[in-house]
C-alpha atoms as a PDB file:
ATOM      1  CA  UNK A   1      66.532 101.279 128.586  1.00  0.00           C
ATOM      2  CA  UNK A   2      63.707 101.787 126.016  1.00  0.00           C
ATOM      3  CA  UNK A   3      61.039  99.300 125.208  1.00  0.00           C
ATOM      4  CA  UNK A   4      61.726  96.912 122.477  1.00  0.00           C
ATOM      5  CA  UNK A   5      59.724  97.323 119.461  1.00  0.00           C
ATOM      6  CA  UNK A   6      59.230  94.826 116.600  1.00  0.00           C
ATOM      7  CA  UNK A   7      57.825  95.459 112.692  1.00  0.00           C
ATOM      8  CA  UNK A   8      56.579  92.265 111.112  1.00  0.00           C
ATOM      9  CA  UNK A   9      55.722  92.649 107.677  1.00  0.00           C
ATOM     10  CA  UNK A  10      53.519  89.958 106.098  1.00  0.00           C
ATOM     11  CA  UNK A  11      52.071  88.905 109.539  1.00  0.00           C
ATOM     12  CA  UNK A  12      49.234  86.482 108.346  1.00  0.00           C
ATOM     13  CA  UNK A  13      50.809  84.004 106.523  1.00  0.00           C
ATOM     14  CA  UNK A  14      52.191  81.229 108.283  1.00  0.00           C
ATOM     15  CA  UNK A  15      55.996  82.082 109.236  1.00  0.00           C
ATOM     16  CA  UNK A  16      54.791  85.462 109.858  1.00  0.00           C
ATOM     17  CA  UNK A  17      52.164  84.749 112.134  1.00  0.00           C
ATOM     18  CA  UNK A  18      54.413  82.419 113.867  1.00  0.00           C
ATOM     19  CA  UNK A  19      56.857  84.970 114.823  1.00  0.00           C
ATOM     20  CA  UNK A  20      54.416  87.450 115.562  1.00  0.00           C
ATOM     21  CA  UNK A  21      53.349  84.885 118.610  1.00  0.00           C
ATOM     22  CA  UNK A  22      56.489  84.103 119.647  1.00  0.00           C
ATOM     23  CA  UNK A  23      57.818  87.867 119.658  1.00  0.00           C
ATOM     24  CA  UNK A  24      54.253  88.703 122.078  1.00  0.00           C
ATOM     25  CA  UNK A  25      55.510  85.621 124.318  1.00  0.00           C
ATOM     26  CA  UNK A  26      58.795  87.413 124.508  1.00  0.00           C
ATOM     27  CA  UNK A  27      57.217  90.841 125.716  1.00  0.00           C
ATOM     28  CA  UNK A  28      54.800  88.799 127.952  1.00  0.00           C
ATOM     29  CA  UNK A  29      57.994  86.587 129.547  1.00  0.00           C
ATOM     30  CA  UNK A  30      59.899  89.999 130.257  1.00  0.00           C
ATOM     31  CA  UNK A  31      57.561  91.903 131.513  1.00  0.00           C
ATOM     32  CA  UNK A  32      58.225  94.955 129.161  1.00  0.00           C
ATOM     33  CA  UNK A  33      55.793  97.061 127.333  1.00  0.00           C
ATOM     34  CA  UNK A  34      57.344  96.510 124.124  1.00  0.00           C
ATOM     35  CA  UNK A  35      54.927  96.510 120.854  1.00  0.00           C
ATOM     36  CA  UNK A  36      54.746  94.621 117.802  1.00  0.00           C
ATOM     37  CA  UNK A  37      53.489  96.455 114.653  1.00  0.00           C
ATOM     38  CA  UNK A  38      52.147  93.889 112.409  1.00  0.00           C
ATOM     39  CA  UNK A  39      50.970  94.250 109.072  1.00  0.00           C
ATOM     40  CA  UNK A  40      48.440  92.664 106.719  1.00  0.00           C
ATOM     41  CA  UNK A  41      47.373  93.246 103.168  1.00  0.00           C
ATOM     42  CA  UNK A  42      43.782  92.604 102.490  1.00  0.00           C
ATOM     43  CA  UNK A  43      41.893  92.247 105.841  1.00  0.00           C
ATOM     44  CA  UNK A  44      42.777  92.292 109.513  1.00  0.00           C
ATOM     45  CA  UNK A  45      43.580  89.433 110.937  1.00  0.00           C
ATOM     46  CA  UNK A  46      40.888  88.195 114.119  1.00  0.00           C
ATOM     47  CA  UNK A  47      43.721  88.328 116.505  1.00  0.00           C
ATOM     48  CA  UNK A  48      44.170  90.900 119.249  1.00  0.00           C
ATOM     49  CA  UNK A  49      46.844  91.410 122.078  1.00  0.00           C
ATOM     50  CA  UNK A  50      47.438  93.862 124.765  1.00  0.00           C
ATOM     51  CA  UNK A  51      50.303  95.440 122.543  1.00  0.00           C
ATOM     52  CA  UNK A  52      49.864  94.109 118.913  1.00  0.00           C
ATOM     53  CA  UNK A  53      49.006  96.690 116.856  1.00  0.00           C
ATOM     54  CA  UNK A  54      47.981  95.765 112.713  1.00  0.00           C
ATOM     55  CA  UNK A  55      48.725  98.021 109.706  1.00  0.00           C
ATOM     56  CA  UNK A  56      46.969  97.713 106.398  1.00  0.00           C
ATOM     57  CA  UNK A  57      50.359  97.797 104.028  1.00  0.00           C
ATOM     58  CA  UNK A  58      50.404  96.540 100.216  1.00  0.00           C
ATOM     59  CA  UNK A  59      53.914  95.810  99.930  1.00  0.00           C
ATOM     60  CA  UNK A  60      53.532  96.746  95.877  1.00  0.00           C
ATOM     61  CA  UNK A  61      53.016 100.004  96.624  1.00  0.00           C
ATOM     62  CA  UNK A  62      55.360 102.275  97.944  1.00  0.00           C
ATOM     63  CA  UNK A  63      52.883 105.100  98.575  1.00  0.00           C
ATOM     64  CA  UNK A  64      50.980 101.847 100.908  1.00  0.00           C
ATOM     65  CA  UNK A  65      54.432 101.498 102.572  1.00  0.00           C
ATOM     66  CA  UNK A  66      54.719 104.916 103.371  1.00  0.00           C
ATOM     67  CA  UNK A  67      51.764 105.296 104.748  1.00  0.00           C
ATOM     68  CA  UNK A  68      51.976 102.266 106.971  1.00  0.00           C
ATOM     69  CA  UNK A  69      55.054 103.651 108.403  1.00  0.00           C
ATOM     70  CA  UNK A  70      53.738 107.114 108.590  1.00  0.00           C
ATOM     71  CA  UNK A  71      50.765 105.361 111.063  1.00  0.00           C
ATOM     72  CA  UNK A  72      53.258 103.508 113.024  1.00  0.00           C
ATOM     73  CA  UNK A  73      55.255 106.897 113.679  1.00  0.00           C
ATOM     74  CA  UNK A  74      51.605 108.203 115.043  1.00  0.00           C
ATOM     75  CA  UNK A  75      52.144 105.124 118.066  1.00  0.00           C
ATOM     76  CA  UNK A  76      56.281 104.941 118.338  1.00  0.00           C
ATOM     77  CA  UNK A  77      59.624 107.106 118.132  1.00  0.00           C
ATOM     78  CA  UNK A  78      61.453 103.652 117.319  1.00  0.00           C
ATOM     79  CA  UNK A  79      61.529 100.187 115.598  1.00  0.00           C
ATOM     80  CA  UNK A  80      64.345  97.850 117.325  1.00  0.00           C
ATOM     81  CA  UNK A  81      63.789  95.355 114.812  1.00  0.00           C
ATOM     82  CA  UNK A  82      62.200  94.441 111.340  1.00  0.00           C
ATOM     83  CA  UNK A  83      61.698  91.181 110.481  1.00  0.00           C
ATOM     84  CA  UNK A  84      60.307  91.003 106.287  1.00  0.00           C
ATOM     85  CA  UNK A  85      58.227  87.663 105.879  1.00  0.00           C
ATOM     86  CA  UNK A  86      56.694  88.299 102.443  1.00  0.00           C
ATOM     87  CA  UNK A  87      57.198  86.401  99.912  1.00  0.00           C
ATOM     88  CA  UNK A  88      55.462  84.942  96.663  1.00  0.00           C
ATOM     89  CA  UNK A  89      56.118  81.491  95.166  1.00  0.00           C
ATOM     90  CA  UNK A  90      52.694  80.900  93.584  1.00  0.00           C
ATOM     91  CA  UNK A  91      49.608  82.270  92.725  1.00  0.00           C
ATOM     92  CA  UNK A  92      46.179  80.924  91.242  1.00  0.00           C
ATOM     93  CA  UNK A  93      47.157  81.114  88.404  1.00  0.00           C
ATOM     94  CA  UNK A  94      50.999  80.430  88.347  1.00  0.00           C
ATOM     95  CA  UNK A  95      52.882  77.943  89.385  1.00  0.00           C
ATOM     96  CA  UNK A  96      57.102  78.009  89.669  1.00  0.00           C
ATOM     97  CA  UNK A  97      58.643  77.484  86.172  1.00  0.00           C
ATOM     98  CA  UNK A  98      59.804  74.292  85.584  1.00  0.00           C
ATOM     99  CA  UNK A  99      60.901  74.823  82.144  1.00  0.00           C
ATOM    100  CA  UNK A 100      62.040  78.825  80.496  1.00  0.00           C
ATOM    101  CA  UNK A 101      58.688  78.282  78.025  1.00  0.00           C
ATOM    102  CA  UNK A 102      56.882  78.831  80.943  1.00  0.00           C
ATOM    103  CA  UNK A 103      57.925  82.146  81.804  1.00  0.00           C
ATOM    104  CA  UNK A 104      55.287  84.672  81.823  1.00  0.00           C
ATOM    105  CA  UNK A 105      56.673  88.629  81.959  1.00  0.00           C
ATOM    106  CA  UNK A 106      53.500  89.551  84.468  1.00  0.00           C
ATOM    107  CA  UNK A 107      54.131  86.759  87.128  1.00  0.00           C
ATOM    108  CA  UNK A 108      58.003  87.326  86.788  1.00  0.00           C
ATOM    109  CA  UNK A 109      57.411  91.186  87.346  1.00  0.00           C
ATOM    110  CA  UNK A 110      55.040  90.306  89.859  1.00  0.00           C
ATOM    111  CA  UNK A 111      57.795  88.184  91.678  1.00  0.00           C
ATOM    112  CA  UNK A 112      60.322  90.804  91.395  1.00  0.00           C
ATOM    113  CA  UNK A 113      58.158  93.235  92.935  1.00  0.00           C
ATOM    114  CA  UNK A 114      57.320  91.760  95.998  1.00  0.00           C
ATOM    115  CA  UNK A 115      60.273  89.572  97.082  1.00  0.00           C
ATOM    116  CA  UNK A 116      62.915  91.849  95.697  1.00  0.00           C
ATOM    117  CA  UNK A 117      62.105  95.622  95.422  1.00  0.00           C
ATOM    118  CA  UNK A 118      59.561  95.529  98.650  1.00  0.00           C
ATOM    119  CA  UNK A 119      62.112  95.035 101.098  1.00  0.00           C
ATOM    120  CA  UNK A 120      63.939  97.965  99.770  1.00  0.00           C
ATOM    121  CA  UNK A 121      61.252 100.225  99.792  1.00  0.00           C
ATOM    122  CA  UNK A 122      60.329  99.127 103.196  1.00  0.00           C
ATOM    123  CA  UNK A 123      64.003 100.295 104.684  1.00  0.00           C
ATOM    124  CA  UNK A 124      63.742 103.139 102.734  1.00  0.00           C
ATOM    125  CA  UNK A 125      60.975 104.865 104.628  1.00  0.00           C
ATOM    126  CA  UNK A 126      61.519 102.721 108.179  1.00  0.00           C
ATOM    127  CA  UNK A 127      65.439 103.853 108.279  1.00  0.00           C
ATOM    128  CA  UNK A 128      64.650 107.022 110.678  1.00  0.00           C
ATOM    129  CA  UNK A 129      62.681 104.602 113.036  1.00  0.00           C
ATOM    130  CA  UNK A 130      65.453 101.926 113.150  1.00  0.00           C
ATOM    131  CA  UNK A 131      67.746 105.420 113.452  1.00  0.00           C
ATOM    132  CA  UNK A 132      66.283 106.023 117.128  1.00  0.00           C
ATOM    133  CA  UNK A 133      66.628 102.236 118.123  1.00  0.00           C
ATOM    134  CA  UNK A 134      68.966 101.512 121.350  1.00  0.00           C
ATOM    135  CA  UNK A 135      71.801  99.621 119.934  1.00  0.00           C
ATOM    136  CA  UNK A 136      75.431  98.479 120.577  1.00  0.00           C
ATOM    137  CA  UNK A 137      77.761  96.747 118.230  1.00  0.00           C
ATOM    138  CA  UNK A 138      76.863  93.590 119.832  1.00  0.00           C
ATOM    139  CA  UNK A 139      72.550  94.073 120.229  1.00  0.00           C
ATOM    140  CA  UNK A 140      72.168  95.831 117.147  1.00  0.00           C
ATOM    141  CA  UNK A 141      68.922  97.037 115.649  1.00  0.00           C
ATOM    142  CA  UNK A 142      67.564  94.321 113.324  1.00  0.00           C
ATOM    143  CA  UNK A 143      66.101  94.387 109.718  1.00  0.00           C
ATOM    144  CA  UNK A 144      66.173  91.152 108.191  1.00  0.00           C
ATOM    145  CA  UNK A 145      64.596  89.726 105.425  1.00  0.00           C
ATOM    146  CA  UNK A 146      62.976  85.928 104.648  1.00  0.00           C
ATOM    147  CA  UNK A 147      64.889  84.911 101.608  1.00  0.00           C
ATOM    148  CA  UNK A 148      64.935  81.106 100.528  1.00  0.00           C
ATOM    149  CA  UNK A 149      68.104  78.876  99.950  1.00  0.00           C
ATOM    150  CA  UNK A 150      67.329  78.738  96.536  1.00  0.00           C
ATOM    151  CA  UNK A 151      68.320  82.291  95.909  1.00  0.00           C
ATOM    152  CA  UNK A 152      72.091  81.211  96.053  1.00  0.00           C
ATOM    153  CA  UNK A 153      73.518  80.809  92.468  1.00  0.00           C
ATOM    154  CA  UNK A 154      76.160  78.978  93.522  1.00  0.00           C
ATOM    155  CA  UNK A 155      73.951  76.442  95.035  1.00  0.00           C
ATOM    156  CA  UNK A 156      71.658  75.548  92.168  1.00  0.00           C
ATOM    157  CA  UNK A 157      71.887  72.272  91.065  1.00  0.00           C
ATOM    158  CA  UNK A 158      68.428  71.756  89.839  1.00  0.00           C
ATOM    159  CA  UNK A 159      67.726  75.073  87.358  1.00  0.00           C
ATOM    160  CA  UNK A 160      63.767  75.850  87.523  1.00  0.00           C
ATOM    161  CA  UNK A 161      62.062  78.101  89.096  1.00  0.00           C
ATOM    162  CA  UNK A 162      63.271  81.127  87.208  1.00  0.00           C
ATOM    163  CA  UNK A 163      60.864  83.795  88.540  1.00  0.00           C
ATOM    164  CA  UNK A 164      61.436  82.923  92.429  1.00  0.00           C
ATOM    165  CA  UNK A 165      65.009  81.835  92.222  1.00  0.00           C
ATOM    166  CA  UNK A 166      65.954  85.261  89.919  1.00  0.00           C
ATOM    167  CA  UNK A 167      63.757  87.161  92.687  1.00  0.00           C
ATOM    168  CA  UNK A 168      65.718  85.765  95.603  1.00  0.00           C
ATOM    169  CA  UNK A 169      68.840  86.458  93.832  1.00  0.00           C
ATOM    170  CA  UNK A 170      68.347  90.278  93.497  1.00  0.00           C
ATOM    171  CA  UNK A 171      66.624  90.600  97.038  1.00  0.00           C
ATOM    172  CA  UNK A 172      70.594  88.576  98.371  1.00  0.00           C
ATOM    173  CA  UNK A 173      72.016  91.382  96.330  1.00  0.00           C
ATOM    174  CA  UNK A 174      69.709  94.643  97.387  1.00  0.00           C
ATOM    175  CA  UNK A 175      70.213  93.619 100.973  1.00  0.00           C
ATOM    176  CA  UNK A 176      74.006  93.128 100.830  1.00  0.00           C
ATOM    177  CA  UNK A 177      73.937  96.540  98.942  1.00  0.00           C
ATOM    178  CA  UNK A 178      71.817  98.035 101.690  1.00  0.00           C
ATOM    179  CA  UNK A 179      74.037  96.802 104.533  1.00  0.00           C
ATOM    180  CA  UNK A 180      76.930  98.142 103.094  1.00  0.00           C
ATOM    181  CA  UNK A 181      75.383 101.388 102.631  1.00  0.00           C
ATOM    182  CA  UNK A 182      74.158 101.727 106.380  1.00  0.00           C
ATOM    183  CA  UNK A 183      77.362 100.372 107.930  1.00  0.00           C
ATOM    184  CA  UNK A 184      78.334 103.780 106.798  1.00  0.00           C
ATOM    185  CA  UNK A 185      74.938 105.919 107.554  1.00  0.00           C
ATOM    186  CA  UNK A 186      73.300 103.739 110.142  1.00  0.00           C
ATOM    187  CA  UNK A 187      75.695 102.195 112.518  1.00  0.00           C
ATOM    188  CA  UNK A 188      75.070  98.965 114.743  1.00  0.00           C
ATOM    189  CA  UNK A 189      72.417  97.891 112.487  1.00  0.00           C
ATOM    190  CA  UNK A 190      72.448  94.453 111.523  1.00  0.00           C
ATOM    191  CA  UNK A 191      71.296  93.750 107.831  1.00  0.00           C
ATOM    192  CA  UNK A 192      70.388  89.723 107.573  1.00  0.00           C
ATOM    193  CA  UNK A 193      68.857  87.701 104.923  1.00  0.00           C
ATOM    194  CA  UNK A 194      67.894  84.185 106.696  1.00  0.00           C
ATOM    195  CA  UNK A 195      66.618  80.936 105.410  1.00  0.00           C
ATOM    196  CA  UNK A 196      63.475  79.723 107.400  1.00  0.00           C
ATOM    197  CA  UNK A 197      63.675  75.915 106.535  1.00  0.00           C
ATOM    198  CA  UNK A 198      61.125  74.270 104.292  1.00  0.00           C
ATOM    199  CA  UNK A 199      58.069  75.081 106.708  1.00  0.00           C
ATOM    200  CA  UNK A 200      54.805  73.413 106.460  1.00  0.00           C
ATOM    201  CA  UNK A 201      52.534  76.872 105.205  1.00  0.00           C
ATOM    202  CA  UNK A 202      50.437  77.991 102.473  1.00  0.00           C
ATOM    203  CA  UNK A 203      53.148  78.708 100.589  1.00  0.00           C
ATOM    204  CA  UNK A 204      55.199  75.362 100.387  1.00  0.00           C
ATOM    205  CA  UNK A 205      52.582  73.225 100.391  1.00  0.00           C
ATOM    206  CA  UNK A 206      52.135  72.407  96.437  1.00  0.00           C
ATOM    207  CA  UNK A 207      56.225  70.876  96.746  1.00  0.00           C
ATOM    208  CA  UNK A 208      56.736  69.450 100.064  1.00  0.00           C
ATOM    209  CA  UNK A 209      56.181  65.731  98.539  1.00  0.00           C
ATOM    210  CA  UNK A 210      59.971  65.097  98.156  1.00  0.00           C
ATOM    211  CA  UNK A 211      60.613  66.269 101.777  1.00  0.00           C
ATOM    212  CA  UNK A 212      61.376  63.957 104.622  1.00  0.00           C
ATOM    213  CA  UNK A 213      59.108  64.606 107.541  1.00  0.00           C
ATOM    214  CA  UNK A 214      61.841  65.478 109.876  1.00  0.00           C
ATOM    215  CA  UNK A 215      62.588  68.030 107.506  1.00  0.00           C
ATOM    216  CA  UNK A 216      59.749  69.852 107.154  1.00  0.00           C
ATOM    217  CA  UNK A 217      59.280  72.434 110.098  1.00  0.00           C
ATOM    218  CA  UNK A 218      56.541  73.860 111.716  1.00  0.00           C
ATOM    219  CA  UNK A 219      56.103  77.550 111.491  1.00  0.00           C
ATOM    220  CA  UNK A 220      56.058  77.763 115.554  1.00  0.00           C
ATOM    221  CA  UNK A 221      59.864  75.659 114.776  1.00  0.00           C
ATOM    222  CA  UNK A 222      61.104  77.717 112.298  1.00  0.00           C
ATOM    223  CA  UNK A 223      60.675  81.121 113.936  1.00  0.00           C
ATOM    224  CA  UNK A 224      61.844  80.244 117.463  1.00  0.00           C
ATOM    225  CA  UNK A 225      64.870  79.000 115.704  1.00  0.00           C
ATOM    226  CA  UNK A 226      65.045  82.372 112.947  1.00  0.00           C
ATOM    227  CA  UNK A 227      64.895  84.681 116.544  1.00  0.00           C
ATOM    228  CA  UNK A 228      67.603  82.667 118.225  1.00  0.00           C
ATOM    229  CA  UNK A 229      69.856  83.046 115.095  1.00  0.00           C
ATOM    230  CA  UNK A 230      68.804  87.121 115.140  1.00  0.00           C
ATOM    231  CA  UNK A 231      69.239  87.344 119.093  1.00  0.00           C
ATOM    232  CA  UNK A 232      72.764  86.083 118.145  1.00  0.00           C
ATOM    233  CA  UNK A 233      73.523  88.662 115.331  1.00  0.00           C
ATOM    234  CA  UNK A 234      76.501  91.476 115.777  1.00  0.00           C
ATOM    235  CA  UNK A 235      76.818  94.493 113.777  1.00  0.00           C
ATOM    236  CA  UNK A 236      79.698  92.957 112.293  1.00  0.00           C
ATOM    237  CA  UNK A 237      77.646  90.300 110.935  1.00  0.00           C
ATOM    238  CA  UNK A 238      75.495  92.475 108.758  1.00  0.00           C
ATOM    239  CA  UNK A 239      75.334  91.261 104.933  1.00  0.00           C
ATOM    240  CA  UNK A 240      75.155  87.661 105.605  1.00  0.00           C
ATOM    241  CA  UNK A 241      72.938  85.038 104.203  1.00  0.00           C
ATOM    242  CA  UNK A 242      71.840  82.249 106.961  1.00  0.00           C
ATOM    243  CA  UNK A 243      69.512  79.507 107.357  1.00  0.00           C
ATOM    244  CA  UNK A 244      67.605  78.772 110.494  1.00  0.00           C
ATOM    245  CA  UNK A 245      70.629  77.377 112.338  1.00  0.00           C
ATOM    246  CA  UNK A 246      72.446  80.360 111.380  1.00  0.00           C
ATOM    247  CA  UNK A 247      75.271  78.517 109.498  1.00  0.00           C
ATOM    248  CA  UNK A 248      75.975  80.794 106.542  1.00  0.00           C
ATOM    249  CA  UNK A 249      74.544  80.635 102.637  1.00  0.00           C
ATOM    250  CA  UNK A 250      77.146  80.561  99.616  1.00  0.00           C
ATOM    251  CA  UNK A 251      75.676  83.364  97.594  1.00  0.00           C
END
């Protein structure tokens, strides 16, 4: 049986980082020599393991994705699974619409960019990796993507948020494409987008006011319970939407 190797992308934000620690656990509780390839966008992270290995990767660029993949075909023959944990909510200098006179072209591009059109371009050039992975209709290879609950259009209730919720929407939509084109091309891969929670990082912080304590998760929580949802996963559930208690998403 090969090793099993993992691909975080986004690994130093706070979900990311969390599952990055609980995948070396894994490899440390088995005894394996699986890796985890880890990447970060501006600087390296001052956190080192045995088998951890960081990649600079701008998830923007798809010449940066390339090349990130191109270095982690210089250490491995395979990715097992790829786990997508960017995301972007907010920056300095905008905050989620709460009204359509807010909306701003550059920050909606922006948004668009990196939570829909990055995960695309990242299974784009990682596809022959995940094509060597050891897998069986029921432990299939993994890619799966953090997507938020507020990406389903039948679940809005509350409008706003026109950049992040439109963003979600289209990533729902690239990844159901993209499973349905690899259940033909790539079989026993399982394409999942998942719902962490509302967990306590960076990025939630500015809106977790109207959220009951027992509520909001921890990012250690959330991603034990996001890999016991994927450890779960079939082949023959690839194309769903699920939160962290993998009970399925309306779209």
């Amino acid at each position: 049986m090969k090793q099993k190797n993992y691909l975080v992308i986004g690994g130093t934000g706070g979900i990311g980082q969390a599952i990055v620690k609980e995948l070396l656990q894994r490899i440390a509780n088995e005894q394996s020599d699986g890796k985890v390839y880890v990447t970060y966008h501006k600087s390296q992270p001052d956190f080192a393991a045995d088998n951890l290995y960081w990649i600079s990767m701008d998830v923007s660029d798809e010449g940066s994705i390339e090349q990130a993949i191109a270095d982690i075909k210089q250490h491995t023959t395979h990715i097992d699974w790829v786990i997508n944990c960017v995301g972007l909510l907010h920056t300095t200098s905008n905050q989620p619409e709460k009204a359509l006179r807010q909306l701003e072209t550059g920050f909606f591009l922006q948004s668009m960019q990196i939570n829909a059109l990055a995960g695309l371009l990242i299974a784009k050039h990682i596809k022959p990796l995940l094509a060597k992975a050891e897998r069986s209709t029921d432990k299939p290879a993994i890619f799966a993507t953090i997507s938020a609950r507020v990406g389903s259009i039948s679940d809005n209730q509350l409008g706003g948020w026109y950049s992040y919720r439109m963003s979600k929407a289209a990533l729902n939509m690239g990844m159901k494409n993209l499973s349905i084109e690899w259940s033909r091309s790539l079989k026993d891969v399982c394409v999942v987008v998942m719902q962490p929670g509302t967990v306590d990082t960076q990025l939630s912080s500015p809106f977790q006011g109207n959220v009951a304590d027992e509520k909001l998760f921890s990012p250690a929580y959330s991603a034990e319970r996001l890999l016991e949802v994927l450890d779960s996963m079939s082949a023959a559930q690839s194309g769903s939407f699920v939160d962290w208690a993998g009970e399925s998403i309306p779209w």
